[in-house]
Protein backbone atom coordinates (compact mmCIF):
# COMPACT_ATOMS: atom_id res chain seq x y z
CA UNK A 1 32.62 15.00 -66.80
CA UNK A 2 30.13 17.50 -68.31
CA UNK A 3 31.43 20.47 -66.67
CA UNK A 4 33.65 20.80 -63.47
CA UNK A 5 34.13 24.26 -61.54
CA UNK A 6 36.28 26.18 -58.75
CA UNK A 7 33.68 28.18 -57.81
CA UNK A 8 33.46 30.00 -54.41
CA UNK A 9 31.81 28.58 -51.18
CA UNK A 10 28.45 28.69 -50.14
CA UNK A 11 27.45 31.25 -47.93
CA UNK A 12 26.16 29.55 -44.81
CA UNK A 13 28.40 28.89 -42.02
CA UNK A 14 28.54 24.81 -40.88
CA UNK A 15 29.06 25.46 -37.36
CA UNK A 16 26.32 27.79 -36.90
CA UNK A 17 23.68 26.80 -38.97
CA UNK A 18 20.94 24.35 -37.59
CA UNK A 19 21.26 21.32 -37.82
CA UNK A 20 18.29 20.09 -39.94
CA UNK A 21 19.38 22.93 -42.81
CA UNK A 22 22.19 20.71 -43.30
CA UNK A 23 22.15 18.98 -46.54
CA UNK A 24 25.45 17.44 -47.80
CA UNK A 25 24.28 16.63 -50.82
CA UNK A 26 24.80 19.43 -52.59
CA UNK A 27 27.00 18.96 -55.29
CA UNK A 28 28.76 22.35 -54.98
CA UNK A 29 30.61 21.37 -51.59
CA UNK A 30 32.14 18.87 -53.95
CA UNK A 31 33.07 21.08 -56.41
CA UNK A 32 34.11 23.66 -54.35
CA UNK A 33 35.77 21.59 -52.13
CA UNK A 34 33.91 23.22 -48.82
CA UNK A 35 32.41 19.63 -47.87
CA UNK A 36 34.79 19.25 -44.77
CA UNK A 37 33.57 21.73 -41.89
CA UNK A 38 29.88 19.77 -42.52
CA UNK A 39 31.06 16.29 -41.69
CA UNK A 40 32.65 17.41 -39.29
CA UNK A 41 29.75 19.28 -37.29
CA UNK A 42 27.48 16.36 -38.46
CA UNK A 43 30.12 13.82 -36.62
CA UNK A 44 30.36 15.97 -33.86
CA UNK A 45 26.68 16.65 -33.05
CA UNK A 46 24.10 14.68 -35.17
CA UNK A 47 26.48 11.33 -36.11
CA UNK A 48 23.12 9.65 -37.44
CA UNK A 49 21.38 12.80 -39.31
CA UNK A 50 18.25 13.24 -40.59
CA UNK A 51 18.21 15.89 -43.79
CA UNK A 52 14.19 16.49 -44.51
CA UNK A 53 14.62 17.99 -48.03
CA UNK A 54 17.31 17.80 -51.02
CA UNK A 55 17.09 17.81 -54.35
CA UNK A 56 16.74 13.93 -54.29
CA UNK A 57 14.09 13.65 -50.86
CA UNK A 58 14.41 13.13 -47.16
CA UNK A 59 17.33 11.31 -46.52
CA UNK A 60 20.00 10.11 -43.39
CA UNK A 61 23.25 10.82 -42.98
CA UNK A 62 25.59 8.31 -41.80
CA UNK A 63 29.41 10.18 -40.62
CA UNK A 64 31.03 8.05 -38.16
CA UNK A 65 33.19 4.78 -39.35
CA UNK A 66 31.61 2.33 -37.04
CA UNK A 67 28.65 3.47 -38.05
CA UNK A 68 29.10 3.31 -41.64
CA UNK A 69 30.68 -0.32 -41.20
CA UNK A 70 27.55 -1.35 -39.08
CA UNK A 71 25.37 -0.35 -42.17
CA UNK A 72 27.65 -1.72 -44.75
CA UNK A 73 27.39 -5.26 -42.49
CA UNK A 74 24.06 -5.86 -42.50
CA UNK A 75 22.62 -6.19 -45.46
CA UNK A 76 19.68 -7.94 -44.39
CA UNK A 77 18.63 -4.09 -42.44
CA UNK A 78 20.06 -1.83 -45.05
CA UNK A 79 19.53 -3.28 -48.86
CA UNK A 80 20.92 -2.30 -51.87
CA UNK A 81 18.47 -3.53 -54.10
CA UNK A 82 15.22 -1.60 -53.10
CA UNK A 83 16.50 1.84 -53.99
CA UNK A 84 19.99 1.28 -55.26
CA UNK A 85 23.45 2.86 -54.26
CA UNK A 86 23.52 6.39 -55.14
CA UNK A 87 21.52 9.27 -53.09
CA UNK A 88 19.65 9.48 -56.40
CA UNK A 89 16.21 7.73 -57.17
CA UNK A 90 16.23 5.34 -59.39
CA UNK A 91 13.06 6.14 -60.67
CA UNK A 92 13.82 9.76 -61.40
CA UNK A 93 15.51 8.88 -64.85
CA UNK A 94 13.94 5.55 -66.39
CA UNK A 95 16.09 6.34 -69.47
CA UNK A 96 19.17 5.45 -67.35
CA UNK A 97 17.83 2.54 -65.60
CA UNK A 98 20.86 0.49 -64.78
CA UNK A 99 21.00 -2.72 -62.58
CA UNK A 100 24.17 -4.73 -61.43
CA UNK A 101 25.13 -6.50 -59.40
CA UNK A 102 26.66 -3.93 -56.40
CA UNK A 103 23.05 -2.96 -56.16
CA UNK A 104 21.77 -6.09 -55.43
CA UNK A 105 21.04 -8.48 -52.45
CA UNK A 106 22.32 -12.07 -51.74
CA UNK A 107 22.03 -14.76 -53.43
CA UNK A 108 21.84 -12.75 -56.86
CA UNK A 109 24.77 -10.53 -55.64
CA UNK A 110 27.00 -12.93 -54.78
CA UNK A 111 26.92 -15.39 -58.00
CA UNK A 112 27.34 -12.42 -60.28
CA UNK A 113 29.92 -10.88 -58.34
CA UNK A 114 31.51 -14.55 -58.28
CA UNK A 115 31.64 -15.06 -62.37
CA UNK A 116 33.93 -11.98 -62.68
CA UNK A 117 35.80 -12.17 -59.64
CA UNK A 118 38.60 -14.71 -61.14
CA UNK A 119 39.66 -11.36 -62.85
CA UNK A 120 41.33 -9.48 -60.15
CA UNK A 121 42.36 -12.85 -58.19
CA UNK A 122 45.73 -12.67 -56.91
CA UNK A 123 47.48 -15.09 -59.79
CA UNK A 124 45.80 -12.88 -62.32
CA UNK A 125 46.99 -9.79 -60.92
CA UNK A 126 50.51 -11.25 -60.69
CA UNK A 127 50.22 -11.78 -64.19
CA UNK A 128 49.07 -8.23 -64.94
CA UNK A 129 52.00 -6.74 -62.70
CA UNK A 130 54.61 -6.42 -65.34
CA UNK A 131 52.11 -5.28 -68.31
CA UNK A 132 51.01 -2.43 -65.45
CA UNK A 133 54.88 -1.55 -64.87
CA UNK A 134 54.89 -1.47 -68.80
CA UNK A 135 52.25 1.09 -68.91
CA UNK A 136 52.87 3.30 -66.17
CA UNK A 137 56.78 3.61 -67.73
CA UNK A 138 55.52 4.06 -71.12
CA UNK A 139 53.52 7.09 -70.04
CA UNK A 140 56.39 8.56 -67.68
CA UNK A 141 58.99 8.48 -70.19
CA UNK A 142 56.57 10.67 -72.49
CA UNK A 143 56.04 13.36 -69.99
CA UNK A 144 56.75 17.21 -71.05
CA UNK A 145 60.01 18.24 -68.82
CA UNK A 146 59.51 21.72 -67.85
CA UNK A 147 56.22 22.29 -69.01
CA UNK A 148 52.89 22.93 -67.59
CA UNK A 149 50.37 20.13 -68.45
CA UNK A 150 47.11 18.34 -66.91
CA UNK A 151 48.33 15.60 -64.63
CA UNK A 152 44.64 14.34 -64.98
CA UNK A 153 44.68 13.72 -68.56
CA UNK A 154 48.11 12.63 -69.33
CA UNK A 155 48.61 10.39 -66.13
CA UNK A 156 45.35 9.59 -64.46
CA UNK A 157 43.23 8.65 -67.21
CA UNK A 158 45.50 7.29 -69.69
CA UNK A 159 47.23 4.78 -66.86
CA UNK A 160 43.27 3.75 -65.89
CA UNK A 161 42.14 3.74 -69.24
CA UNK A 162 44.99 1.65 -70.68
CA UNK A 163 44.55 -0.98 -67.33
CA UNK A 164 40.45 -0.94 -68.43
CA UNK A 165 40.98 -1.77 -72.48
CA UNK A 166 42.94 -4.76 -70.63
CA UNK A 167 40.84 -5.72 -68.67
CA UNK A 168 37.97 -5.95 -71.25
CA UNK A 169 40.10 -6.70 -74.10
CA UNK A 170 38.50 -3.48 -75.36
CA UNK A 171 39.97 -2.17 -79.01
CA UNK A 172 43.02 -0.21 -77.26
CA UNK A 173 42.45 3.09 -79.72
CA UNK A 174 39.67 3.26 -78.75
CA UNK A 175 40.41 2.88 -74.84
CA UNK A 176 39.33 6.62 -73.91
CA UNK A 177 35.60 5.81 -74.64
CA UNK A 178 35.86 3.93 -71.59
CA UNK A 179 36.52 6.89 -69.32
CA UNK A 180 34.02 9.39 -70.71
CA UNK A 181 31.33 6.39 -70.57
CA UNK A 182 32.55 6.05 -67.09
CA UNK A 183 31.72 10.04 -66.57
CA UNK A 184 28.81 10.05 -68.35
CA UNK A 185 27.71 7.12 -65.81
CA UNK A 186 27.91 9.30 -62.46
CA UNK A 187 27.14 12.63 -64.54
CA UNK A 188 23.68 12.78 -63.45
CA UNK A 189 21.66 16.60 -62.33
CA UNK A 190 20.79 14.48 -59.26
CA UNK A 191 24.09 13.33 -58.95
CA UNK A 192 26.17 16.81 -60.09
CA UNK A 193 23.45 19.31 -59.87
CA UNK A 194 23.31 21.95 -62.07
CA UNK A 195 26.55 20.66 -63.97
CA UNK A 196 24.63 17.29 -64.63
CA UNK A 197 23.64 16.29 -68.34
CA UNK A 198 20.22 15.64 -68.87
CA UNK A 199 18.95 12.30 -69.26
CA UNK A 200 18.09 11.91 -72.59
CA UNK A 201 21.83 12.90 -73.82
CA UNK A 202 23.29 10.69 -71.37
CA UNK A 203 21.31 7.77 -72.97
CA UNK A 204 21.92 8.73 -76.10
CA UNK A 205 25.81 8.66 -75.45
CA UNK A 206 25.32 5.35 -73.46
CA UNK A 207 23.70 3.86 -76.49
CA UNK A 208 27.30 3.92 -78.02
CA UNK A 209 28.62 2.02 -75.38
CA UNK A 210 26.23 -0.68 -75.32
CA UNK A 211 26.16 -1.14 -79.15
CA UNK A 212 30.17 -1.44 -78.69
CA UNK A 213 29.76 -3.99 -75.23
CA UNK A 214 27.09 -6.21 -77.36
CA UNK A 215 29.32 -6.65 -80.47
CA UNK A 216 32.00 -7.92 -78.40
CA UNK A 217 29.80 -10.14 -76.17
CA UNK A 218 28.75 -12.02 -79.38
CA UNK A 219 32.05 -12.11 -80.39
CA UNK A 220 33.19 -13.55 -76.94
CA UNK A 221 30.52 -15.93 -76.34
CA UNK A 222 31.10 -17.38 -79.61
CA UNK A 223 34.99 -18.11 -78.84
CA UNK A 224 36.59 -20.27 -75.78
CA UNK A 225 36.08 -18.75 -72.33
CA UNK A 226 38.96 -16.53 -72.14
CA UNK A 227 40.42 -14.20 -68.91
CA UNK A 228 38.94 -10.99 -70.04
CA UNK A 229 35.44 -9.76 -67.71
CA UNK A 230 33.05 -10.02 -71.44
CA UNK A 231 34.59 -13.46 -71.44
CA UNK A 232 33.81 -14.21 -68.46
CA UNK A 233 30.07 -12.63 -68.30
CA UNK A 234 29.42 -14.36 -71.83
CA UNK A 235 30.45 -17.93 -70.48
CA UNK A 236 29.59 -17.47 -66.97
CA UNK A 237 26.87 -19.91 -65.77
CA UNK A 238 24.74 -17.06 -63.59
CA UNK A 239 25.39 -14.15 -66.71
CA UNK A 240 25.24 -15.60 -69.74
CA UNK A 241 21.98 -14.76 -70.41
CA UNK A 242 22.05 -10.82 -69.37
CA UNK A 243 21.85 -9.60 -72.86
CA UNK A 244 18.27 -10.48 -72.52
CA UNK A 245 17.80 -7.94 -69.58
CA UNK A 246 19.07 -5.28 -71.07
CA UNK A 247 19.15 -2.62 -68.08
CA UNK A 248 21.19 -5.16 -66.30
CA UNK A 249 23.83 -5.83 -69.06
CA UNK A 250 24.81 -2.24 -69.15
CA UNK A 251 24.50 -1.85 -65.61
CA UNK A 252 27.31 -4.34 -65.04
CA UNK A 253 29.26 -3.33 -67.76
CA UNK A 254 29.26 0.42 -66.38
CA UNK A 255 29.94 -1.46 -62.61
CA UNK A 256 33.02 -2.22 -63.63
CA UNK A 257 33.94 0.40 -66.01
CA UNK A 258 33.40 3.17 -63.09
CA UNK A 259 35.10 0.66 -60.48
CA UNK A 260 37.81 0.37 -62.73
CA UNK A 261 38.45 4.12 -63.61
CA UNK A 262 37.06 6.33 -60.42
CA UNK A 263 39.00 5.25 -57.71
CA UNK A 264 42.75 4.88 -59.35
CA UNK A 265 42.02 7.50 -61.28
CA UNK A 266 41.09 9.73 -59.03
CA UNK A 267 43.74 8.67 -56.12
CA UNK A 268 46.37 9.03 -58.72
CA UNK A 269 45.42 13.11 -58.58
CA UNK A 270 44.54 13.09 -55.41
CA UNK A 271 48.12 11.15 -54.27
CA UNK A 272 49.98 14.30 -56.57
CA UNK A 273 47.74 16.97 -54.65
CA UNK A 274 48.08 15.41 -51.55
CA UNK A 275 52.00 15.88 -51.31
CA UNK A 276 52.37 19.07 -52.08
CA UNK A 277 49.75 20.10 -49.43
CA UNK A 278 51.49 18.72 -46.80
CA UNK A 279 55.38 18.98 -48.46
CA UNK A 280 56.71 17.42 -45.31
CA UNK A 281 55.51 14.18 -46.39
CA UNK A 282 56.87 14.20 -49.97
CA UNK A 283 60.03 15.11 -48.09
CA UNK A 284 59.34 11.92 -45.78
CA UNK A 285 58.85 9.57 -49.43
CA UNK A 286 62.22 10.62 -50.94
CA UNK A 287 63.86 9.76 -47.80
CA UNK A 288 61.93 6.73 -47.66
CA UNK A 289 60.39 5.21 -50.81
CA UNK A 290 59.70 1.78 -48.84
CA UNK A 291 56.51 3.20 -47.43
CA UNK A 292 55.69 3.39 -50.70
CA UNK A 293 52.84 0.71 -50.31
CA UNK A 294 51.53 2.37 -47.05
CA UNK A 295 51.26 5.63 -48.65
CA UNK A 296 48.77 4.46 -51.53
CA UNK A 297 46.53 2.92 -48.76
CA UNK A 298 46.73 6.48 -47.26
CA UNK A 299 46.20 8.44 -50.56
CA UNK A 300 43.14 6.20 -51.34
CA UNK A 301 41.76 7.31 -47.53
CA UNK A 302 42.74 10.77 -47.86
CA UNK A 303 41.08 10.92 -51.25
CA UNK A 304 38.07 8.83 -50.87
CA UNK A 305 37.13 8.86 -54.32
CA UNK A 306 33.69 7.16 -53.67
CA UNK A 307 31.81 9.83 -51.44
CA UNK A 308 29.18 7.76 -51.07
CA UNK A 309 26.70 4.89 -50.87
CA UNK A 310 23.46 5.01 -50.25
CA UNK A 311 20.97 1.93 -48.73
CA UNK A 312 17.34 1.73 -48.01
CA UNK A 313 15.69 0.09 -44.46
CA UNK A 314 13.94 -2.75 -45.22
CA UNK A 315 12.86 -2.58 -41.20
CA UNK A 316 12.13 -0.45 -38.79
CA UNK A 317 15.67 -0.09 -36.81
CA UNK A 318 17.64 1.68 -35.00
CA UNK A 319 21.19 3.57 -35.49
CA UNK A 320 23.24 6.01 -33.21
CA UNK A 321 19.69 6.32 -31.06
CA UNK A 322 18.01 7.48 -34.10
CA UNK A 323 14.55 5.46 -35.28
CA UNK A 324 14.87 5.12 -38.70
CA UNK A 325 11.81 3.90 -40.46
CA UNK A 326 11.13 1.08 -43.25
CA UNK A 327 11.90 2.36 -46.48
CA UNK A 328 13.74 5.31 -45.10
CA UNK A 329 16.83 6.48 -47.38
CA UNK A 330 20.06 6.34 -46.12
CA UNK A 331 23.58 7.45 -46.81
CA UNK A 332 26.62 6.07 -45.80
CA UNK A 333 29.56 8.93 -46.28
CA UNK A 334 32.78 7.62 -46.70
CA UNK A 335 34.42 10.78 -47.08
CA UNK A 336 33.30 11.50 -43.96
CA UNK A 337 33.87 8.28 -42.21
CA UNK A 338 37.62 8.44 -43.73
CA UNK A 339 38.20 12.11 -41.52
CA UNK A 340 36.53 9.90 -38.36
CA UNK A 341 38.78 11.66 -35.00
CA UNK A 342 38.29 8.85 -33.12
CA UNK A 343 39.54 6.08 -35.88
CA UNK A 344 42.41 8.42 -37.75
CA UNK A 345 44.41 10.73 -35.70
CA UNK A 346 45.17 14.22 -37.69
CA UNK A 347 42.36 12.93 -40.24
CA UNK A 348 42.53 15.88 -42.48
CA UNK A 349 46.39 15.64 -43.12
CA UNK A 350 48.14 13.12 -45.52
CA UNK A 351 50.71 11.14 -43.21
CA UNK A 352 52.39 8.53 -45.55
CA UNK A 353 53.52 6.30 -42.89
CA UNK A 354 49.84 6.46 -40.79
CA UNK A 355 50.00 2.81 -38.57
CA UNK A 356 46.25 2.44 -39.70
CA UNK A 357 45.72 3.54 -43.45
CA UNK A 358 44.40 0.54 -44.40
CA UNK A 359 42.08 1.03 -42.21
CA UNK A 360 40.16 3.25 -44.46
CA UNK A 361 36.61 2.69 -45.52
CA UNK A 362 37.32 4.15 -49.29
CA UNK A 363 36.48 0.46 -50.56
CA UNK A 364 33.19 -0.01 -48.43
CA UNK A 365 32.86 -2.98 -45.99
CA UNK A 366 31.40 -6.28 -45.97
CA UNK A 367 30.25 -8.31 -48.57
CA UNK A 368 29.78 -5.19 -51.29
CA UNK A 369 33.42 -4.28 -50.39
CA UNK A 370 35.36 -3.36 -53.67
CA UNK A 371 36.10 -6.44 -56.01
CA UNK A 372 39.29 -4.71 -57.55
CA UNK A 373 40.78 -2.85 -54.44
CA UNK A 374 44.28 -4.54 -55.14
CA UNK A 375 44.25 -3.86 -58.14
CA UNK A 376 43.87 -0.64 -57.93
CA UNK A 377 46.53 -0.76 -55.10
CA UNK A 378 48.70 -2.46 -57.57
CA UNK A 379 48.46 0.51 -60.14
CA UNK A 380 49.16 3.18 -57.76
CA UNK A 381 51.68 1.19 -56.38
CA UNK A 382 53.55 0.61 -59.87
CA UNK A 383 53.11 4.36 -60.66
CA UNK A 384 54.45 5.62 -57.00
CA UNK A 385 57.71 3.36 -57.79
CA UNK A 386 58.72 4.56 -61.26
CA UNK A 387 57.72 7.68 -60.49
CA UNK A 388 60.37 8.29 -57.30
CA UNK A 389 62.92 6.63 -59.36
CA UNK A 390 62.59 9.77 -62.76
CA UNK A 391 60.94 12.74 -60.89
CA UNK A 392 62.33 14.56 -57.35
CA UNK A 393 58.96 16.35 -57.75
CA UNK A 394 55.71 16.46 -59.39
CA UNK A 395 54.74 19.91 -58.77
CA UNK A 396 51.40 21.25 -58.75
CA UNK A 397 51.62 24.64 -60.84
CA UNK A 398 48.28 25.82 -61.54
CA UNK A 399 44.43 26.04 -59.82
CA UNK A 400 42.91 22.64 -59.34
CA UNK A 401 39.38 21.88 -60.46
CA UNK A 402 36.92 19.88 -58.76
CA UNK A 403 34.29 18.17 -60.23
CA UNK A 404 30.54 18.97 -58.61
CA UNK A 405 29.81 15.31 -57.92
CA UNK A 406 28.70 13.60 -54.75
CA UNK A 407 29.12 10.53 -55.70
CA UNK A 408 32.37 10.70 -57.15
CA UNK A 409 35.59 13.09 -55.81
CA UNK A 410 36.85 13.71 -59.19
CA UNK A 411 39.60 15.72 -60.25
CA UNK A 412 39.21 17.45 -63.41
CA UNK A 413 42.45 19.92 -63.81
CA UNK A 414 45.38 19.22 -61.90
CA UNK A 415 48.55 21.81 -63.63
CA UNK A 416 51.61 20.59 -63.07
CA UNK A 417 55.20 20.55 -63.88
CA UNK A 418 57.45 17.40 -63.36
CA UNK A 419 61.33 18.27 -62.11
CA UNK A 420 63.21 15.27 -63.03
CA UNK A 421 66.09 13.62 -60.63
């Protein structure tokens, strides 16, 4: 990301201030990590809220998780195409204009979505298992023992961008522009605020990636169909001609670079966090490293590294007794939906062995729910094995830092020091 902060909280208390002052949007309650008393008041008295003015317009707020699935379900009330998936406008930066298929409507969304979906099937992913296991050692085994060092850069991002450069049969040297394209995706002012980059640099630094993308589309499309995702777009009866609509080549290729990166990478941080907030649990993992695969569905809830997406009415409707007009913005928070009362008992604590993790709305819901959600299951998975058997603790030594994003719950900085067995 451009910048990321600490910073201090805002001044205004959630629990006392009206209701229609509310505006979780900001980026700082991201950054700052001060995002949870809002939700909270929002799902206890305004569930289906209606925010007049933010930096990107008028906009509702949808907290509760049957409320978010109802919106996620019905795509024919609540599109993705008309305004896209982020709380920004589209039209606020046509330098950045980027189409793809997750912000899109059946039939286009589902035979795009359906060319690169072969990729993460479960024989493919089987295939990828022991490459992952590969990595994830690889990159354990070259730790610093009894040294301070960002868990973030030497762990998050190098697992995700090692599984991406896979995935794309992207030059693997080079496999770190595929993370910082990924942040300069969701690094937008409307997006991070005052941390944001301005448009023009973040096409400029986009222009790299799509001169990079196009080479190896010709280079694909000229070859057999192989089981990488250019392969697959280049031969792909629905995609092969997207290089002629240029907004929505890069706008898939960016799709699945941020789906590949944001939410592994950022559960991998958040999973290290997560235990030594609530140390009882870590306890509970060495004891018992067969709920292994339960805990990564609860790190991925408790994390919720997709804060949001966004739809637009194409009807007048109705939701939680609101009216909620035609063309009216509006915001489904998973973060929020994720600390539901009434759905996850304790929602603000990490319990490894929670009966309904998987529960978790982290991936969305419906038909735009996350094409590679076991695979990203897979990595943490992997990583959560080999880890128990080298380290009795990953210890968080140092101040975390937040990125100011609310679109993304990024991790920036996370010090630690690794105490092997």
């Amino acid at each position: 990301m451009s910048e990321a902060t600490v910073g201090t909280a805002p001044a205004d208390d959630p629990w006392s201030v009206p209701l229609e002052q509310i505006d979780v949007s900001r980026a700082e309650l991201y950054g700052n990590d001060t995002w949870g008393p809002y939700f909270a008041r929002l799902r206890r008295d305004d569930p289906v809220h209606y925010c007049p003015t933010s930096s990107t317009g008028p906009y509702w707020s949808v907290t509760k998780f049957h409320d978010i699935k109802h919106v996620d379900t019905h795509h024919d009330v609540y599109s993705s195409e008309l305004g896209g998936i982020t709380i920004a406008e589209l039209d606020a930066e046509p330098e950045i204009r980027l189409d793809n298929f997750i912000s899109m409507d059946p039939p286009k969304h589902d035979v795009q979505r359906k060319t690169v979906a072969p990729s993460v099937a479960p024989a493919n992913l089987a295939k990828l298992e022991p490459l992952i296991r590969e990595r994830v050692v690889d990159i354990l085994e070259n730790l610093p023992i009894g040294e301070t060092f960002n868990w973030v850069d030497k762990v998050s991002i190098e697992l995700t961008a090692r599984m991406l450069a896979t995935l794309f049969d992207f030059p693997y040297e080079d496999r770190r522009k595929l993370t910082y394209w990924s942040d300069i995706t969701t690094s937008s002012p409307q997006i991070m605020g005052e941390a944001g980059l301005p448009a023009a640099k973040r096409a400029e630094e986009l222009s790299h990636c799509v001169a990079a993308f196009t080479e190896l589309w010709h280079q694909r499309a000229a070859r057999e169909p192989g089981n990488d995702l250019i392969s697959m777009l280049a031969h792909g009866e629905s995609t092969r001609d997207m290089m002629s609509r240029p907004t929505e080549f890069l706008g898939n290729i960016m799709l699945l670079i941020v789906g590949g990166n944001d939410t592994t990478r950022n559960s991998i941080s958040g999973g290290i966090l997560a235990l030594n907030q609530y140390p009882d649990q870590y306890q509970k993992l060495r004891e018992q490293p067969e709920l292994i695969p339960n805990m990564v569905a609860e790190m991925i809830r408790w994390q919720t590294p997709v804060i949001h997406m966004r739809r637009t009415a194409t009807q007048d409707t109705e939701l939680g007794g609101k009216q909620i007009r035609k063309g009216e913005k509006v915001v489904m928070w998973y973060v929020s939906g994720n600390r539901d009362e009434e759905i996850f008992d304790d929602a603000d604590k990490l319990i490894i062995d929670r009966h309904n993790a998987r529960q978790h709305v982290s991936f969305g819901y419906g038909l735009h729910r996350c094409m590679g959600n076991r695979l990203a299951e897979m990595q943490l998975r992997l990583l959560w094995e080999e880890i128990h058997k080298r380290f009795q603790t990953v210890e968080v030594a140092g101040e975390v830092v937040r990125v100011p994003n609310n679109f993304i719950r990024g991790i920036a900085d996370l010090p630690v020091r690794v105490h092997p067995r």
